[in-house]
Protein backbone atom coordinates (compact mmCIF):
# COMPACT_ATOMS: atom_id res chain seq x y z
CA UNK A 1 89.28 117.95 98.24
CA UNK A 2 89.40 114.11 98.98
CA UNK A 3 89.28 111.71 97.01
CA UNK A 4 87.30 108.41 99.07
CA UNK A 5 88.26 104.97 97.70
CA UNK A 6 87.23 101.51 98.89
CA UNK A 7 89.26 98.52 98.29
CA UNK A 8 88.38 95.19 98.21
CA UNK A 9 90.66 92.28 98.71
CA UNK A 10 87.52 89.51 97.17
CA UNK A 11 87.75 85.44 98.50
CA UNK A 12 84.52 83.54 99.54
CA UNK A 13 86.08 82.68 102.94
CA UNK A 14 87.22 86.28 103.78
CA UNK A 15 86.83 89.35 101.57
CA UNK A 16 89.16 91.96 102.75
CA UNK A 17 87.35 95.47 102.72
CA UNK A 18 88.69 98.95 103.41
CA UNK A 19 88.33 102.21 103.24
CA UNK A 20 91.01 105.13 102.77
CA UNK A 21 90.68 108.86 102.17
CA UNK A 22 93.55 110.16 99.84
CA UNK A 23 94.19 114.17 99.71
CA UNK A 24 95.16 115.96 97.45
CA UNK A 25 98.92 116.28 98.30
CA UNK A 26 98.42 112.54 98.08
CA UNK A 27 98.39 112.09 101.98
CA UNK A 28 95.99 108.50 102.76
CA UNK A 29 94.08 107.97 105.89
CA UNK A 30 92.19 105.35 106.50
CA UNK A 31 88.29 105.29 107.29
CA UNK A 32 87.50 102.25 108.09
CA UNK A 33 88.37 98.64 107.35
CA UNK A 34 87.16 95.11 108.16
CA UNK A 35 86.74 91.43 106.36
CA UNK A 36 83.55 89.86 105.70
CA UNK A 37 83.98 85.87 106.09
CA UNK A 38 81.55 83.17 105.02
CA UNK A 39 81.57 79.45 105.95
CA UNK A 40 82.93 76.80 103.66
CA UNK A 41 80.20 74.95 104.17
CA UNK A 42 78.06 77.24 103.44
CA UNK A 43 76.22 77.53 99.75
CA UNK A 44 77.88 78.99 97.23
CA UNK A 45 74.55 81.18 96.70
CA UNK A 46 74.42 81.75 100.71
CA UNK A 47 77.93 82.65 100.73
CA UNK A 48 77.81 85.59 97.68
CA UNK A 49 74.43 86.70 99.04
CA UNK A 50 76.70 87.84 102.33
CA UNK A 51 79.21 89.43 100.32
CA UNK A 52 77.04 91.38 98.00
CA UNK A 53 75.08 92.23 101.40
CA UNK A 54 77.93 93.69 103.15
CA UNK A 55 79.40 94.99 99.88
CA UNK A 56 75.99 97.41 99.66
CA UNK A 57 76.35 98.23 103.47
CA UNK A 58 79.82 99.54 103.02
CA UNK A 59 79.11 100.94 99.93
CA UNK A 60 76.15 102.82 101.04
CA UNK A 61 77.70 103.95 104.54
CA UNK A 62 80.89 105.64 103.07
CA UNK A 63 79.93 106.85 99.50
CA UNK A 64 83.18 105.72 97.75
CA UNK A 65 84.09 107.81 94.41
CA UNK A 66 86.07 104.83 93.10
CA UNK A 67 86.16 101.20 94.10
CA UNK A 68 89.48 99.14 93.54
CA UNK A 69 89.69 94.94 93.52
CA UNK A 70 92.25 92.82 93.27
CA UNK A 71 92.12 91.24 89.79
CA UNK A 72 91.97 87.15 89.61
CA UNK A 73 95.25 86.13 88.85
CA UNK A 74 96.06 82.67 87.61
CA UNK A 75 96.52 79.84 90.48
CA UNK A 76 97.13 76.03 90.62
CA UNK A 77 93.84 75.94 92.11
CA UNK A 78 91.16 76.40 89.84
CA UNK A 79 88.32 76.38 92.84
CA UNK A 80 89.64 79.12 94.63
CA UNK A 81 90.51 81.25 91.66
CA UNK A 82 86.51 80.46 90.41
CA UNK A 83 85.30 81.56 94.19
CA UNK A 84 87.63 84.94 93.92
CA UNK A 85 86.45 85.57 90.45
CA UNK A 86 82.76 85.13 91.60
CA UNK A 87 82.93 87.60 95.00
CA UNK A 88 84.70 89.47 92.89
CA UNK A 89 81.47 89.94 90.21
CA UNK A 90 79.45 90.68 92.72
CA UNK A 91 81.71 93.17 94.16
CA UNK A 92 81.92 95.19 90.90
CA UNK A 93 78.29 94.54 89.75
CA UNK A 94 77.31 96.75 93.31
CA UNK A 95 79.59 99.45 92.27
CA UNK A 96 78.02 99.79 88.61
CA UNK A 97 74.85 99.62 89.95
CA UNK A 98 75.93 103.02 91.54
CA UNK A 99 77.56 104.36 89.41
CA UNK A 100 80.80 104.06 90.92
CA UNK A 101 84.10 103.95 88.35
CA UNK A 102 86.08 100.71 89.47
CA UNK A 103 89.68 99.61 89.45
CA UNK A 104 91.49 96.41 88.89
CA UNK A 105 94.93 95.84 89.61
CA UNK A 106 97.10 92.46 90.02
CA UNK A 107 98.85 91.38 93.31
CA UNK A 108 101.99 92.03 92.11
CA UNK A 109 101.09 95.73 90.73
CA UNK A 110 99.48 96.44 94.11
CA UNK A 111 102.64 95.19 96.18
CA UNK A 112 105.09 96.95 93.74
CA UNK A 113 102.73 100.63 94.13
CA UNK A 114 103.13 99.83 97.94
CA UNK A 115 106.77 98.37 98.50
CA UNK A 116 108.65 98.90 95.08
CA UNK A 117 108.61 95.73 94.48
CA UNK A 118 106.01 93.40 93.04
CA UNK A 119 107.11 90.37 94.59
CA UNK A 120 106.85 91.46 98.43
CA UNK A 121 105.45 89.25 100.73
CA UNK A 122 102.35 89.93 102.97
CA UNK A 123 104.11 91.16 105.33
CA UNK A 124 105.98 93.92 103.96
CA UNK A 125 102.68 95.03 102.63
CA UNK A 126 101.08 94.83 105.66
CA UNK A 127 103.75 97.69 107.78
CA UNK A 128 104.16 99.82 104.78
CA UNK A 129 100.57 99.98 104.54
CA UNK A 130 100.53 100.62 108.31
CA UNK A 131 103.21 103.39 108.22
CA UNK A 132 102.04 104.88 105.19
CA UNK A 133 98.21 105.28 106.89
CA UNK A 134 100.07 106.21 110.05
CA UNK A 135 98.18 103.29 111.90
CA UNK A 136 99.23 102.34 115.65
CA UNK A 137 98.44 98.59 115.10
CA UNK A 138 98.76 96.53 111.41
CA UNK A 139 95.89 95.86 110.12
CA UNK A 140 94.65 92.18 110.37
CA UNK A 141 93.97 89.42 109.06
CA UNK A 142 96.37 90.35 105.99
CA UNK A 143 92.86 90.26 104.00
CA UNK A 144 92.50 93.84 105.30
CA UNK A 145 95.64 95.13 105.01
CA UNK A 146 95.68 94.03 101.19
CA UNK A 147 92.36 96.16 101.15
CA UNK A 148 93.79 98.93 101.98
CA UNK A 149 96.84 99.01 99.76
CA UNK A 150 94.26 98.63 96.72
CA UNK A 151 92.75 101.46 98.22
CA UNK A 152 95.77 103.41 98.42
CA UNK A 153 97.19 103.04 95.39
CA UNK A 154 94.22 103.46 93.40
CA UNK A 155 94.30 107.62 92.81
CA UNK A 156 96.81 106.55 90.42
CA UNK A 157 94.92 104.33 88.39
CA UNK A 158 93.85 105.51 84.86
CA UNK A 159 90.74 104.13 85.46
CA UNK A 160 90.49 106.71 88.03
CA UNK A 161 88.63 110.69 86.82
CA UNK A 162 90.54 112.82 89.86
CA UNK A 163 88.85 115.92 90.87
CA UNK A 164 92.61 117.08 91.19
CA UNK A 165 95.98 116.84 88.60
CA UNK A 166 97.80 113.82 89.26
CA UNK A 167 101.44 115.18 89.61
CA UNK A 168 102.58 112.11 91.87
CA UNK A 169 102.11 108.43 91.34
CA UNK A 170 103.98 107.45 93.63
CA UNK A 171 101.44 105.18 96.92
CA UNK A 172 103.52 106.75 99.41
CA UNK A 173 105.11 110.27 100.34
């Protein structure tokens, strides 16, 4: 039995969106992933209307049992932390509508799950996410690859009802 999780990385210019399969034995493989971008100068209405449109799309295509975001974290810049917190409403509020349990977890708890250490750059995200999906190519822009390490590390989360007993928290093998 698998365990299908879709993580979203949320921002109003690009929302990072992916999808990963996680077995049992904790072994991740990923489904699909993309990023859905929006125009800056585009309304703020017109921009979460194409979010919360693609959000339904991917949601309805690949039947996630759990959906993980990226909590909003404190910045400098209050506009782009308002524009993450708002795709990121929209994100969840299509996932209760389904009835789909959802997961939140910091930057820095994602990047420790993924690289043992919570203060990893993008980068080092970005190939242990690629060797731990046992991808040919990184995933880009780093959007998606942030997606997918949500995704991947979410099976742990105690937000998360497994179908399975979690004996391993551990992102990768």
């Amino acid at each position: 039995m698998t365990l299908r999780v879709l993580g979203v990385d949320p921002g109003l210019t690009r929302c990072g969106i992916g999808v990963v399969d996680v077995e049992r034995n904790r072994r991740a493989s990923m489904v699909a992933v993309g990023v859905v971008g929006t125009a800056p100068d585009e309304t703020l209405d017109r921009r979460l209307l194409v979010i919360a449109t693609a959000i339904d799309e991917w949601l309805d295509r690949y039947e996630p049992d759990v959906l993980a975001v990226e909590r909003v974290f404190s910045q400098l810049n209050v506009s782009t932390v308002m524009g993450v917190a708002q795709a990121s409403g929209v994100v969840i509020v299509a996932a209760a509508r389904r009835g789909i349990p959802v997961a939140l977890h910091t930057p820095s708890e994602v990047k420790a799950a993924v690289t043992g250490s919570g203060s990893a750059n993008k980068d080092a995200v970005t190939k242990l996410v690629t060797k731990i999906l046992r991808l040919d190519a990184p995933p880009r822009p780093a959007d998606a690859a942030d997606a997918l390490a949500l995704a991947i590390i979410t099976p742990g989360a105690p937000e998360v009802a497994l179908p399975w007993p979690l004996r391993v928290l551990a992102a990768h093998p």
